[in-house]
N, C-alpha and C. Protein backbone atom coordinates (compact mmCIF):
# COMPACT_ATOMS: atom_id res chain seq x y z
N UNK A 1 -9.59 73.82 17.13
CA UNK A 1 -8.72 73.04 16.24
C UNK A 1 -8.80 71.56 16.61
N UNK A 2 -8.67 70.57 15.95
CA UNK A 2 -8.95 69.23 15.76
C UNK A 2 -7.48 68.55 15.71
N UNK A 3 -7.38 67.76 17.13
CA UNK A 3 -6.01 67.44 17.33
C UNK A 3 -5.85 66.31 16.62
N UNK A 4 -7.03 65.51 16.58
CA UNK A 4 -7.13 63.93 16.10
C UNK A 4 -7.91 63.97 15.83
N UNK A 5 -9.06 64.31 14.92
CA UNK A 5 -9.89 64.50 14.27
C UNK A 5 -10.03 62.66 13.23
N UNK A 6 -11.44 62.30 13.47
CA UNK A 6 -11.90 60.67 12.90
C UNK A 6 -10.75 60.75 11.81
N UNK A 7 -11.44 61.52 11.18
CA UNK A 7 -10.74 61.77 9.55
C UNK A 7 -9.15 61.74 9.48
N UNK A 8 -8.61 61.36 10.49
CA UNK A 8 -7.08 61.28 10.65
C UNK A 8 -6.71 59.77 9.97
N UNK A 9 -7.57 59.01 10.43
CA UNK A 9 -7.76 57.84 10.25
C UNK A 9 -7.40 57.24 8.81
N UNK A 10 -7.79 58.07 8.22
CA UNK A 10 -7.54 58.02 6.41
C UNK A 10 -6.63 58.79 5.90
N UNK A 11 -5.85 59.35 6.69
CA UNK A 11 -4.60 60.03 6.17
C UNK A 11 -3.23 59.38 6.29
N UNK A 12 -3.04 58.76 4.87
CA UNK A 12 -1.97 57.95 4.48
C UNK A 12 -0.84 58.29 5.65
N UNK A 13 -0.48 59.36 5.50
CA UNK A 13 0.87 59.77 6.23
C UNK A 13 0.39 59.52 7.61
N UNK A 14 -0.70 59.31 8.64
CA UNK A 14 -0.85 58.75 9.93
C UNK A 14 -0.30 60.16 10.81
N UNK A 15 0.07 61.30 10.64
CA UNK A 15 0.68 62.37 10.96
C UNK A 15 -0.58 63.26 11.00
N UNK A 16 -0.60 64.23 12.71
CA UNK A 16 -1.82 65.70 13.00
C UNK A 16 -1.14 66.45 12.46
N UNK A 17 -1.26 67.45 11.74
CA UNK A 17 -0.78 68.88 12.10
C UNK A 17 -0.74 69.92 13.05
N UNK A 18 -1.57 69.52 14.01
CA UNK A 18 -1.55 70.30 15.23
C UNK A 18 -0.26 69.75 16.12
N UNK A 19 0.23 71.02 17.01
CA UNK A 19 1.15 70.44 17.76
C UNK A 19 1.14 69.78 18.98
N UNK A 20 0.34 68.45 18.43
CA UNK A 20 0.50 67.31 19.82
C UNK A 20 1.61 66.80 20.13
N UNK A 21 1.83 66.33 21.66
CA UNK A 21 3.14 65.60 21.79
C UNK A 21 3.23 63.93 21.28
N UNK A 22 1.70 63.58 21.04
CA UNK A 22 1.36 62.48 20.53
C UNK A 22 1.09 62.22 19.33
N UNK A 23 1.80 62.99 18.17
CA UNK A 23 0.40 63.24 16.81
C UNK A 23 0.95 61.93 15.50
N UNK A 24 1.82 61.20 16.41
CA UNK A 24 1.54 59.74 15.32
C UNK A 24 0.85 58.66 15.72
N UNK A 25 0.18 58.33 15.02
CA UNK A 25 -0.70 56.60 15.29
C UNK A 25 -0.50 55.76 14.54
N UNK A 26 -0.31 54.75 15.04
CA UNK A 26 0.20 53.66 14.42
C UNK A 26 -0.59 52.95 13.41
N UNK A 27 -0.22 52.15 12.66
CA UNK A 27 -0.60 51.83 11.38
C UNK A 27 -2.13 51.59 11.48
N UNK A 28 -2.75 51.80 11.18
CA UNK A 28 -4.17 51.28 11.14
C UNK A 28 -4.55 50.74 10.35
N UNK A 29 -5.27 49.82 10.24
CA UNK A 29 -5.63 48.49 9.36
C UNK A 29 -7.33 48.57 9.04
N UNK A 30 -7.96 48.13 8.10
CA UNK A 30 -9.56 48.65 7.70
C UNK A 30 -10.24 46.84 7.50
N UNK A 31 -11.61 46.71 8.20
CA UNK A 31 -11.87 45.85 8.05
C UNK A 31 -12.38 45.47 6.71
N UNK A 32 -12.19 44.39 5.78
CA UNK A 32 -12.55 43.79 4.14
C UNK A 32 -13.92 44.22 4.19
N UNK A 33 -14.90 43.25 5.07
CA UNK A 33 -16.22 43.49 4.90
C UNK A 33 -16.93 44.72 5.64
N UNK A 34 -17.74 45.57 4.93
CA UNK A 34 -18.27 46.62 5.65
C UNK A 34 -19.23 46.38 6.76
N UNK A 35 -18.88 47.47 7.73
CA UNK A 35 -19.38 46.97 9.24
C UNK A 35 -20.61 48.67 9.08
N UNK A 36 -21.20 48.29 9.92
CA UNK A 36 -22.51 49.50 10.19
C UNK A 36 -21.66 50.46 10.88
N UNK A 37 -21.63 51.97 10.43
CA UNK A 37 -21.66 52.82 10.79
C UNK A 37 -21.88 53.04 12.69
N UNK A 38 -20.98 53.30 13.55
CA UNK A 38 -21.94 53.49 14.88
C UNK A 38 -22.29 54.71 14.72
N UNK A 39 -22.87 54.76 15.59
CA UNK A 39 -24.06 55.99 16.00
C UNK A 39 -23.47 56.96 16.89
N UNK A 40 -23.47 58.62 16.39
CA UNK A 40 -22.60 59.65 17.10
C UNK A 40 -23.56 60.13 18.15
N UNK A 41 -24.66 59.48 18.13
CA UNK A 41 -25.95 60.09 19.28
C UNK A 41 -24.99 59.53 20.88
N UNK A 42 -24.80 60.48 21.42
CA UNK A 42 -23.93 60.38 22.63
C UNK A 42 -25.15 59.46 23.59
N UNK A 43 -26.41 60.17 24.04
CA UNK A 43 -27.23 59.18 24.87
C UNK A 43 -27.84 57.55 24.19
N UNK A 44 -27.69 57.59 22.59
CA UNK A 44 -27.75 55.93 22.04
C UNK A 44 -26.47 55.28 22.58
N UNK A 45 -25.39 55.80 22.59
CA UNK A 45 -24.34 55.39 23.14
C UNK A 45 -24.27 54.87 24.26
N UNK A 46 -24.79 55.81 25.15
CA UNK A 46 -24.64 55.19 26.47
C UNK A 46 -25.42 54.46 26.92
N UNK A 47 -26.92 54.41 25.87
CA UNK A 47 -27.44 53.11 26.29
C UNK A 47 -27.00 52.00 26.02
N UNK A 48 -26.49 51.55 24.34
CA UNK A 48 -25.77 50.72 24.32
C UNK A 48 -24.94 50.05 25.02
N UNK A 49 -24.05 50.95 25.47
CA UNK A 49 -22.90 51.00 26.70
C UNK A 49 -23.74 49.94 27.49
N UNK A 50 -25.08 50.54 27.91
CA UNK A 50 -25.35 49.88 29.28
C UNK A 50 -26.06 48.66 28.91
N UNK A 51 -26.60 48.56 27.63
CA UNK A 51 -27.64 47.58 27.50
C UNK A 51 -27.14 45.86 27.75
N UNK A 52 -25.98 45.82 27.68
CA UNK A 52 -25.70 44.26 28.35
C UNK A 52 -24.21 44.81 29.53
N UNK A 53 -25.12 44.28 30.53
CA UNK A 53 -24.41 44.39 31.88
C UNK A 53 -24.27 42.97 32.19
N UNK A 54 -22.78 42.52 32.85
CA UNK A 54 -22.78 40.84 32.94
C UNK A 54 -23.07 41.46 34.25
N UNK A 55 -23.48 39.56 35.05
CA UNK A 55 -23.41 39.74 35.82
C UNK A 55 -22.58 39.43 36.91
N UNK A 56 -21.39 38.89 36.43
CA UNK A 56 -20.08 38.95 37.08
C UNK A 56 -18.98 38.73 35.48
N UNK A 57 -18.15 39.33 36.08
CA UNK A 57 -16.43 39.25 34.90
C UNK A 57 -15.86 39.01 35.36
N UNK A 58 -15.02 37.88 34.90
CA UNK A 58 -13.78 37.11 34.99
C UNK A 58 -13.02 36.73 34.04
N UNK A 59 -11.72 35.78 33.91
CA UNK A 59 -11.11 35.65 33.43
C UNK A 59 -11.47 34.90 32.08
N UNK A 60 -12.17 34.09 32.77
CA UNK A 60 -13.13 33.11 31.93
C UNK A 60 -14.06 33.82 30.83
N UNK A 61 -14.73 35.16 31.07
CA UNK A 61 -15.24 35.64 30.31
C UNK A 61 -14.33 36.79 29.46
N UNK A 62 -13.46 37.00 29.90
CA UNK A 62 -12.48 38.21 28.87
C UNK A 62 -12.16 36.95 27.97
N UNK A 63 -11.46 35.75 28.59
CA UNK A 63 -10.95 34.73 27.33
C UNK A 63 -11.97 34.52 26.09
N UNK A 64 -13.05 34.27 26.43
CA UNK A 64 -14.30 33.74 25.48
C UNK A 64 -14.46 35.49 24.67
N UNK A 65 -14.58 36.40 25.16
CA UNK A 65 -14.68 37.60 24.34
C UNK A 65 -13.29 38.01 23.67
N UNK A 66 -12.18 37.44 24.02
CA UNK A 66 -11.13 38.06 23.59
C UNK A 66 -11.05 37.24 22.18
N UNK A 67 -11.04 35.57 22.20
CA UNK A 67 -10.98 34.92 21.36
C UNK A 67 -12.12 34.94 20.53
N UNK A 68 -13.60 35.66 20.54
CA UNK A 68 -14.30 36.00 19.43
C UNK A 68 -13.95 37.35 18.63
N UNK A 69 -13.05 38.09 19.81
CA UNK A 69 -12.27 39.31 18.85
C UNK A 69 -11.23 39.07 17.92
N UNK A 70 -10.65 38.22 18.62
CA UNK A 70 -9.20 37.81 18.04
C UNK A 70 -9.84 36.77 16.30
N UNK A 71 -10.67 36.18 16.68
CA UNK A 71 -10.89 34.99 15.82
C UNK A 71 -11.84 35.73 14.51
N UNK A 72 -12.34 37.20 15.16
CA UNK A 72 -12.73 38.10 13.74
C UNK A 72 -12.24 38.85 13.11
N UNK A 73 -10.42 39.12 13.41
CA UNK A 73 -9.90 39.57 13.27
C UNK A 73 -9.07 39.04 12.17
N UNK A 74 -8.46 37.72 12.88
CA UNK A 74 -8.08 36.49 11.64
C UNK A 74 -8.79 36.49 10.85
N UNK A 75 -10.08 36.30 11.12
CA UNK A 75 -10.97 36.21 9.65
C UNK A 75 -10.72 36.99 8.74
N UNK A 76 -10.29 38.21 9.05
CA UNK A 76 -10.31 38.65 7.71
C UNK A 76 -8.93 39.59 7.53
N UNK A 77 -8.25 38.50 7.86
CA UNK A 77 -6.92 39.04 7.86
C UNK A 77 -6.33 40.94 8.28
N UNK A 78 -6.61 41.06 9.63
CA UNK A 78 -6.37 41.95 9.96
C UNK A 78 -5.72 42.10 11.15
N UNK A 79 -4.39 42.89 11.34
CA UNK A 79 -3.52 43.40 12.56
C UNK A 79 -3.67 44.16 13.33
N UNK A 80 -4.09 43.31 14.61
CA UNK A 80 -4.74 44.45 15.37
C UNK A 80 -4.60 44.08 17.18
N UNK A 81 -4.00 44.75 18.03
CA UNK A 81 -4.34 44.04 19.61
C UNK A 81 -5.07 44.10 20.52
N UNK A 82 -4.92 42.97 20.66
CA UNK A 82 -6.74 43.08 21.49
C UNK A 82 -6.42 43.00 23.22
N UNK A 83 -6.84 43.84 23.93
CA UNK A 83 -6.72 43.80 25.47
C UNK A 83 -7.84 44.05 26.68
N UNK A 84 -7.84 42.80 27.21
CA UNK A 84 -9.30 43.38 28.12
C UNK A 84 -8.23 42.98 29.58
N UNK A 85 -9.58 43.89 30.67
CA UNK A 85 -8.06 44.35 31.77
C UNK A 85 -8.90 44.87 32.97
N UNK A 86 -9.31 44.70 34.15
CA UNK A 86 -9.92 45.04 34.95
C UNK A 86 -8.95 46.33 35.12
N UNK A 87 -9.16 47.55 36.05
CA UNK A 87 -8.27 48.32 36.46
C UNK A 87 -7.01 48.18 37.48
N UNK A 88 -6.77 47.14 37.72
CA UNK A 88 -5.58 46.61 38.49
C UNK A 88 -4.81 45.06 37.53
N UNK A 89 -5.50 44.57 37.02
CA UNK A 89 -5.29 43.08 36.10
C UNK A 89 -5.18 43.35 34.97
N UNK A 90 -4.65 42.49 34.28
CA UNK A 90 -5.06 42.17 33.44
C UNK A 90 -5.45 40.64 32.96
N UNK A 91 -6.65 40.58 31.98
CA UNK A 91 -7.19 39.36 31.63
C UNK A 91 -6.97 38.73 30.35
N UNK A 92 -6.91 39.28 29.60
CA UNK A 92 -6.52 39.12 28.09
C UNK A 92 -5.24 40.18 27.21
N UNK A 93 -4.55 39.82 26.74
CA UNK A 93 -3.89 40.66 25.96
C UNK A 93 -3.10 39.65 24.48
N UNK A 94 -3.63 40.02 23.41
CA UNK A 94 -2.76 39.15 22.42
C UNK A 94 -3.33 40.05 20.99
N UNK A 95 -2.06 39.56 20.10
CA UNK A 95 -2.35 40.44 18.83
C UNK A 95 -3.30 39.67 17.89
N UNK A 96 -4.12 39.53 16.87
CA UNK A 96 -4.65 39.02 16.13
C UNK A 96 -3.79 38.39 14.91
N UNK A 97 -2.70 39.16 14.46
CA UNK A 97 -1.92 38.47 13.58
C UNK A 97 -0.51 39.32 13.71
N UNK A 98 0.72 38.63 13.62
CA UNK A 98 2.00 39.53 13.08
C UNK A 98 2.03 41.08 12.57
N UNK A 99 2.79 41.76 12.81
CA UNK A 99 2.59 43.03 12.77
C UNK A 99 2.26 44.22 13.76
N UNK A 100 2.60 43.87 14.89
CA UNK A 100 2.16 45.27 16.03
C UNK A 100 3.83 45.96 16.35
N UNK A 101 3.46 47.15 17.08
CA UNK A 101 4.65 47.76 16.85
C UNK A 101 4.24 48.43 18.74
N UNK A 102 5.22 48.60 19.06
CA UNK A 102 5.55 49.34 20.57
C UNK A 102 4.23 50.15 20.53
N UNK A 103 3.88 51.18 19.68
CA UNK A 103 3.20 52.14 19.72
C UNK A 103 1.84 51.54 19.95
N UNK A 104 1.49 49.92 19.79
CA UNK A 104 -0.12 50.25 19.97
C UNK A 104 0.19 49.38 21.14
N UNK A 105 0.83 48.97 22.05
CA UNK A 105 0.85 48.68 23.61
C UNK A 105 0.60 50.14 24.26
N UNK A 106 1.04 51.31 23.60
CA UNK A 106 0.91 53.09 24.21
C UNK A 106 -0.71 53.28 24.27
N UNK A 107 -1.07 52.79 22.83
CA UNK A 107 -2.71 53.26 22.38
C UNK A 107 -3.51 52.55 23.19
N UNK A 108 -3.32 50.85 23.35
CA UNK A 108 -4.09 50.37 24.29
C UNK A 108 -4.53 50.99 25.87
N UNK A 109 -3.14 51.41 25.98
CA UNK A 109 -2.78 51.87 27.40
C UNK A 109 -3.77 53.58 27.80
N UNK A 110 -3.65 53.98 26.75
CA UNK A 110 -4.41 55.32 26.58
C UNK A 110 -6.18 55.19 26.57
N UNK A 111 -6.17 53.90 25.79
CA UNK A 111 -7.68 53.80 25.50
C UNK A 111 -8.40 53.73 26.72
N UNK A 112 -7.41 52.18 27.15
CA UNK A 112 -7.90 51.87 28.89
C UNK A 112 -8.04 53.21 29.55
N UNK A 113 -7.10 53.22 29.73
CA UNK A 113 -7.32 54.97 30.76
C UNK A 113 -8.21 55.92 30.27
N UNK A 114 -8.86 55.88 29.87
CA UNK A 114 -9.91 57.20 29.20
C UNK A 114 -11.33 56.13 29.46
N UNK A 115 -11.53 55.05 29.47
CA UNK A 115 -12.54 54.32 29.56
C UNK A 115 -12.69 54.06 31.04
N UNK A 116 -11.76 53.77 31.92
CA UNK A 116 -12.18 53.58 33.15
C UNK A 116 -11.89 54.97 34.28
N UNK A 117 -11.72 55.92 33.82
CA UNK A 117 -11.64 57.21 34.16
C UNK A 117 -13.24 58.12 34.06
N UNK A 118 -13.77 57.52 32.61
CA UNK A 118 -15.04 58.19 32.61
C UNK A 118 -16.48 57.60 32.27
N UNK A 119 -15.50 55.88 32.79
CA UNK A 119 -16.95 54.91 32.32
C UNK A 119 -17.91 55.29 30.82
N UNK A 120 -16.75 55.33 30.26
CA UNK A 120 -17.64 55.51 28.66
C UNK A 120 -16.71 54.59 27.57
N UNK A 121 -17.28 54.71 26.63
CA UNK A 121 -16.35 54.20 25.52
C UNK A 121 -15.61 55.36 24.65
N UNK A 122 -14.14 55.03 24.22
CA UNK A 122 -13.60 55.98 24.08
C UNK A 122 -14.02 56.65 22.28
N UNK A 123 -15.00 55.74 21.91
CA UNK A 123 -16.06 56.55 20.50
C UNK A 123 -16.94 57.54 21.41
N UNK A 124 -17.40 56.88 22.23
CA UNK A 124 -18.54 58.12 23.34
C UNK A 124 -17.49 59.29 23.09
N UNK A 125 -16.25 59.45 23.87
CA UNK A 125 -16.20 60.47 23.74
C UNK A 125 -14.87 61.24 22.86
N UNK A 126 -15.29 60.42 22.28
CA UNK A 126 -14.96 61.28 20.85
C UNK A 126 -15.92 61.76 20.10
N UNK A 127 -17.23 61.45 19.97
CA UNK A 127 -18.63 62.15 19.59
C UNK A 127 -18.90 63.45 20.91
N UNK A 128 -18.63 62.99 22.02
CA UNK A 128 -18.64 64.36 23.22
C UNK A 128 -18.43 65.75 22.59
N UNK A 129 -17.23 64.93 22.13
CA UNK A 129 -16.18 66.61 21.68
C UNK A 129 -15.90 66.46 20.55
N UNK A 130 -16.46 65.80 19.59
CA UNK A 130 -15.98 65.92 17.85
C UNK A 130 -15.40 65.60 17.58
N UNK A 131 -14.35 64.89 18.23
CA UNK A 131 -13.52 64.28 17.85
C UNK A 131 -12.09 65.63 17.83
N UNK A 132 -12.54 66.69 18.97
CA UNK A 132 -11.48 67.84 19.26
C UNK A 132 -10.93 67.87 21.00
N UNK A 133 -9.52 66.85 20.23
CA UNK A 133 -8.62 67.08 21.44
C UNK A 133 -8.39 68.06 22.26
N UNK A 134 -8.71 68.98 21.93
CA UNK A 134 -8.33 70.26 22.33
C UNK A 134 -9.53 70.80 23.54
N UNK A 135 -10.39 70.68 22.89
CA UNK A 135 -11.56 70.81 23.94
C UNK A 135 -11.94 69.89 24.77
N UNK A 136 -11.48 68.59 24.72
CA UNK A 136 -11.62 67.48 25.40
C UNK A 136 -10.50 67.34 26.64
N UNK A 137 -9.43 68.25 26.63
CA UNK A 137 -8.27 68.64 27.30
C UNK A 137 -8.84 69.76 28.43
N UNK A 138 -8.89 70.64 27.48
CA UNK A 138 -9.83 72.02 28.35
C UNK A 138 -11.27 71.99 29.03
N UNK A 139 -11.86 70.88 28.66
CA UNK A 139 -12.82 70.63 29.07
C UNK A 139 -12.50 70.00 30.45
N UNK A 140 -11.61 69.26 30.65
CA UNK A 140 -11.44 68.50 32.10
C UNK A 140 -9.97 69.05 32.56
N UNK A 141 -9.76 69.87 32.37
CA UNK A 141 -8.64 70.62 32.37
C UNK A 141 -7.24 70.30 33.08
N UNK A 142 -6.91 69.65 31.88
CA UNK A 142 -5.96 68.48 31.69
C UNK A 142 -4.50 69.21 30.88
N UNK A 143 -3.63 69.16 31.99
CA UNK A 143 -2.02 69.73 31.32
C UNK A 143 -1.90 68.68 29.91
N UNK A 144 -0.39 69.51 29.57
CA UNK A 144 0.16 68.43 28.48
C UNK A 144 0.48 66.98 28.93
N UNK A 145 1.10 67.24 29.80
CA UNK A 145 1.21 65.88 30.52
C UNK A 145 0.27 65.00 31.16
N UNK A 146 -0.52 65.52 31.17
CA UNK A 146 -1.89 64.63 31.78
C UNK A 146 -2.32 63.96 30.92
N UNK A 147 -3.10 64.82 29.77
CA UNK A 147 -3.69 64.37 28.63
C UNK A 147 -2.74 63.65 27.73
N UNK A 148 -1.73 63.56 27.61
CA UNK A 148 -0.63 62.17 26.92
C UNK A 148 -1.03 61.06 28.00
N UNK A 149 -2.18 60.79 28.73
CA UNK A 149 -1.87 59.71 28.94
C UNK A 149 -3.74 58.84 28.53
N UNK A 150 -4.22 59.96 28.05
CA UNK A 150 -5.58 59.67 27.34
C UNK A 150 -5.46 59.60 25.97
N UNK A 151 -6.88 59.15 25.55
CA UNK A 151 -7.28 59.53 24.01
C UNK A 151 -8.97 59.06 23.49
N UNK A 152 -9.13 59.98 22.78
CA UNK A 152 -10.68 59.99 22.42
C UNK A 152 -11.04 59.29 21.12
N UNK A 153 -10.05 58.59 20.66
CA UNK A 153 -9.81 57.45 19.57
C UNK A 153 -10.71 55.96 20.02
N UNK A 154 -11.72 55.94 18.76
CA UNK A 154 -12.18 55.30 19.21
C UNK A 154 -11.98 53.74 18.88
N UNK A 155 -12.05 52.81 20.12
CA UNK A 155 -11.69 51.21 20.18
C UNK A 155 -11.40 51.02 21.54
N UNK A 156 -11.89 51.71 22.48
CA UNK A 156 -11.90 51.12 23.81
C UNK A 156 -13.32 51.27 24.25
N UNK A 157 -13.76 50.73 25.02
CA UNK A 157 -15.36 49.73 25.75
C UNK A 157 -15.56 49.56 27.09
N UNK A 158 -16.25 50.05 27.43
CA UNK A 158 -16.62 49.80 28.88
C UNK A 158 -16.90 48.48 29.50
N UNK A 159 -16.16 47.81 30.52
CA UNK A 159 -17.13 46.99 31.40
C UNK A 159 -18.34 47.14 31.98
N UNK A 160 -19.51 46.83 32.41
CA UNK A 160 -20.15 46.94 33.91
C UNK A 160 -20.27 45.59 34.09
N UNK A 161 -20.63 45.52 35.56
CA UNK A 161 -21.17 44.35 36.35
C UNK A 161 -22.81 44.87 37.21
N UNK A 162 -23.26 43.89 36.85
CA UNK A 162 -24.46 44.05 37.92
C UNK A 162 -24.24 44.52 39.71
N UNK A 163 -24.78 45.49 40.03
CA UNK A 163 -24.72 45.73 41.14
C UNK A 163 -23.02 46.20 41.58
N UNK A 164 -22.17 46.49 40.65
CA UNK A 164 -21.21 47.79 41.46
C UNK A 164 -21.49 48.65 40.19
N UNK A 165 -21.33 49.39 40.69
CA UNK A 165 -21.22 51.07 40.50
C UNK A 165 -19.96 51.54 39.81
N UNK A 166 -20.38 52.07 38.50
CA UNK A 166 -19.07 52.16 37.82
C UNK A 166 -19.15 50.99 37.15
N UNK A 167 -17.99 51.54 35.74
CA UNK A 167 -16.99 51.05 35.05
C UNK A 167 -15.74 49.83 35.81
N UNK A 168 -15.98 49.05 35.56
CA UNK A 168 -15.37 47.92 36.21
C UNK A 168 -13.61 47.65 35.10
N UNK A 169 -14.05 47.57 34.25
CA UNK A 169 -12.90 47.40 33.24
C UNK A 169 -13.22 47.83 31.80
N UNK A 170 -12.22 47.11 31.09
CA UNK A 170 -12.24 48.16 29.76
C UNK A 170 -11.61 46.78 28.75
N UNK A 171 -12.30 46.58 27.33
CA UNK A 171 -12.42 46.15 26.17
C UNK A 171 -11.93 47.10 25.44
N UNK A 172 -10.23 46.38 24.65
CA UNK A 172 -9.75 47.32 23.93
C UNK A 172 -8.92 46.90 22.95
N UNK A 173 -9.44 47.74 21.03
CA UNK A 173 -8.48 47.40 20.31
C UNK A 173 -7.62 48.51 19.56
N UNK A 174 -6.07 48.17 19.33
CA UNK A 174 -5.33 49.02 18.77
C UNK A 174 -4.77 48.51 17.48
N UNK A 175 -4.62 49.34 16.56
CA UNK A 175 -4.45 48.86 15.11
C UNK A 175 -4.99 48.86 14.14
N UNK A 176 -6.71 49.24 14.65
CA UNK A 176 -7.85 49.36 13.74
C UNK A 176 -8.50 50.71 13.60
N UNK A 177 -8.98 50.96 12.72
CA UNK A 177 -9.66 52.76 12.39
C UNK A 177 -11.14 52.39 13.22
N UNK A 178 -10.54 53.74 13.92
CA UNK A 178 -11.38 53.59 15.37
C UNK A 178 -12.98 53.31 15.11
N UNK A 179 -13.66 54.15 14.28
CA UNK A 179 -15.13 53.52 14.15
C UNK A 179 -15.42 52.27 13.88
N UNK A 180 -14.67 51.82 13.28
CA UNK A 180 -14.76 50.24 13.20
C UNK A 180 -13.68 49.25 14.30
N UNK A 181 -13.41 49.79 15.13
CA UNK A 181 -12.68 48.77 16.09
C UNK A 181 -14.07 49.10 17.38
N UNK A 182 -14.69 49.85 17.56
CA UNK A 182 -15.76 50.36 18.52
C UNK A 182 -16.96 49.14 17.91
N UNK A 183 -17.17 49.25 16.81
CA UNK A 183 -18.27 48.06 16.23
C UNK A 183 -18.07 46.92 16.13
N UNK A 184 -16.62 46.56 15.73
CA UNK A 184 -16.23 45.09 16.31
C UNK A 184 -16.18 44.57 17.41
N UNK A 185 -15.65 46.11 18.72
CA UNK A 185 -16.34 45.14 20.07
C UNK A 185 -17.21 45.01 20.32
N UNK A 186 -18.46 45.95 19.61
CA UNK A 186 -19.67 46.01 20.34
C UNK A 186 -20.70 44.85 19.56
N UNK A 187 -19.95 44.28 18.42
CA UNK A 187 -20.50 43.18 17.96
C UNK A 187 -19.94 41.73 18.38
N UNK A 188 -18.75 41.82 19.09
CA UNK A 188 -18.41 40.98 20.18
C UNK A 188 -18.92 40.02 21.33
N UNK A 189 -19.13 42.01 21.82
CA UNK A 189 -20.25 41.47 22.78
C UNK A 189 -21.60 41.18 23.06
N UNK A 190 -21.86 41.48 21.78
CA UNK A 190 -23.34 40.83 20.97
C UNK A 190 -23.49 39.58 21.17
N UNK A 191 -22.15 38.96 20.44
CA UNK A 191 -22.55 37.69 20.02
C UNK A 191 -21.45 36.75 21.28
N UNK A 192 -21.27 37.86 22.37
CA UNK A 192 -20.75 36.50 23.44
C UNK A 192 -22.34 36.18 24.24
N UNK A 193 -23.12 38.15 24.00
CA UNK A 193 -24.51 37.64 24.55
C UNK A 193 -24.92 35.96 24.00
N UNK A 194 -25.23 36.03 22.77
CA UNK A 194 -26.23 34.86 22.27
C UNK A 194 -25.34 34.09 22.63
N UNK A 195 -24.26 33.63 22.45
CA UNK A 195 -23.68 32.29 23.24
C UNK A 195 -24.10 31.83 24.93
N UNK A 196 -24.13 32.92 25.53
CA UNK A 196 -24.42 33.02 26.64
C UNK A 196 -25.75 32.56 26.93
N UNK A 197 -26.97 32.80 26.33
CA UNK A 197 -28.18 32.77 26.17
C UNK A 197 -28.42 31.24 25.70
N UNK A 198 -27.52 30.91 24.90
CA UNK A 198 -27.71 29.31 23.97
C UNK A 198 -26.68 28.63 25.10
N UNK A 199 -26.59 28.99 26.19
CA UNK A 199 -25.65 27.99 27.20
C UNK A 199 -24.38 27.21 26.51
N UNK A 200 -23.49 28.09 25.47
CA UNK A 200 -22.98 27.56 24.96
C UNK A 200 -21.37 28.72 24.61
N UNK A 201 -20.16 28.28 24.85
CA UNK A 201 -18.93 29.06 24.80
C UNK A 201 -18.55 28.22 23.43
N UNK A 202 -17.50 28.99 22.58
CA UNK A 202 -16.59 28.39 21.80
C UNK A 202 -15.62 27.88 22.55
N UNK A 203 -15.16 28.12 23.97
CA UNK A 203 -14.03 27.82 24.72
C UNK A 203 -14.71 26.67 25.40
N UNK A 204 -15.75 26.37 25.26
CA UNK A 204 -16.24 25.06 25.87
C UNK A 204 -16.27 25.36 27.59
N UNK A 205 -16.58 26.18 27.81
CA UNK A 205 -16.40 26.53 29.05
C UNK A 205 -17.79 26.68 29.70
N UNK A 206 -18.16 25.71 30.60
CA UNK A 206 -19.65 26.21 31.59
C UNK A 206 -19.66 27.25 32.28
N UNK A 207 -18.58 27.51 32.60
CA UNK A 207 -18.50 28.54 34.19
C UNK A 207 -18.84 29.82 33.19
N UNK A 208 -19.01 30.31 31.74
CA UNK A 208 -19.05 31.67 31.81
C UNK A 208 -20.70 31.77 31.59
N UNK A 209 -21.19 32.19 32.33
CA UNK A 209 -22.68 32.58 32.09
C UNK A 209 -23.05 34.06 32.66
């Protein structure tokens, strides 16, 4: 059975029918212009995942990625919060426009934790398991109470750094229908690459390279 199944995403009422202790999500918002489809191939994923590794993260660099999230978000008028966060810090946290509600400070909080728990992105593994809570529970065999503090909804992102080991932190948005909040970060961090490459920040900042 499919606790949170993608397809939740488009159901006006925002309500599972299965009996989760979690089964409302908060408003979700759809981006105007159409974004590419990601890819449910679990190992394209994780190359992606890996294919830009910085080689150090800091504050300086969550700001410059947070404010190309935040600033594509405005663009096209959409409510959504954006949080990047080492596993002890945090580095960024702010909403894109008016409109967030208690519940997606919960979702952020869930995303993080499922991303730096299994160094994946939390679309990875929701393609793992289909997008079935249920097996994604039993699979790591996770009480009720455990698993309320995850989710396989996708809009959270992995850190790495060159040379440690592991998931360092986590890129995360709440408010947006998860396949497309997973492609907005990962087009994020696309295009903090080419800034990076053109020696050049919107924050005017040298130190992030």
């Amino acid at each position: 059975m499919n606790l949170y199944p993608v397809s939740l995403l488009n159901n006006s009422s925002n309500e599972a029918t299965a009996p989760n202790p979690h089964a409302s999500l908060p408003a979700t918002s759809t981006m105007p212009d159409a974004l590419p489809k990601p890819t449910r191939n679990v190992a394209e994923l994780a190359r992606e995942e890996k294919s830009f590794t910085f080689a150090h993260f800091t504050c300086e660099h969550a700001w410059v990625i947070g404010n190309i999230l935040r600033n594509t978000l405005r663009s096209a008028d959409v409510s959504a919060l954006i949080h990047i966060s080492f596993a002890n810090q945090t580095l960024f946290h702010s909403p894109s426009l008016p409109g967030m509600m208690p519940d997606h400070e919960t979702w952020v909080q869930r995303k993080r934790n499922t991303v730096l728990r299994w160094g994946h992105s939390t679309w990875y593994m929701s393609c793992q398991f289909d997008g079935d809570y249920k097996r994604f529970a039993e699979h790591h065999a996770m009480s009720g109470d455990e698993w309320a503090k995850y989710t396989i909804e996708g809009g959270g992102y992995p850190v790495f750094v060159k040379g440690v080991e592991g998931c360092v932190g986590a890129i995360v948005i709440a408010g947006l229908d998860g396949e497309q909040a997973h492609m907005v970060i990962a087009k994020a961090v696309d295009e903090y690459k080419v800034l990076r490459e053109g020696s050049k920040s919107p924050m005017r900042s040298l130190t992030v390279k």
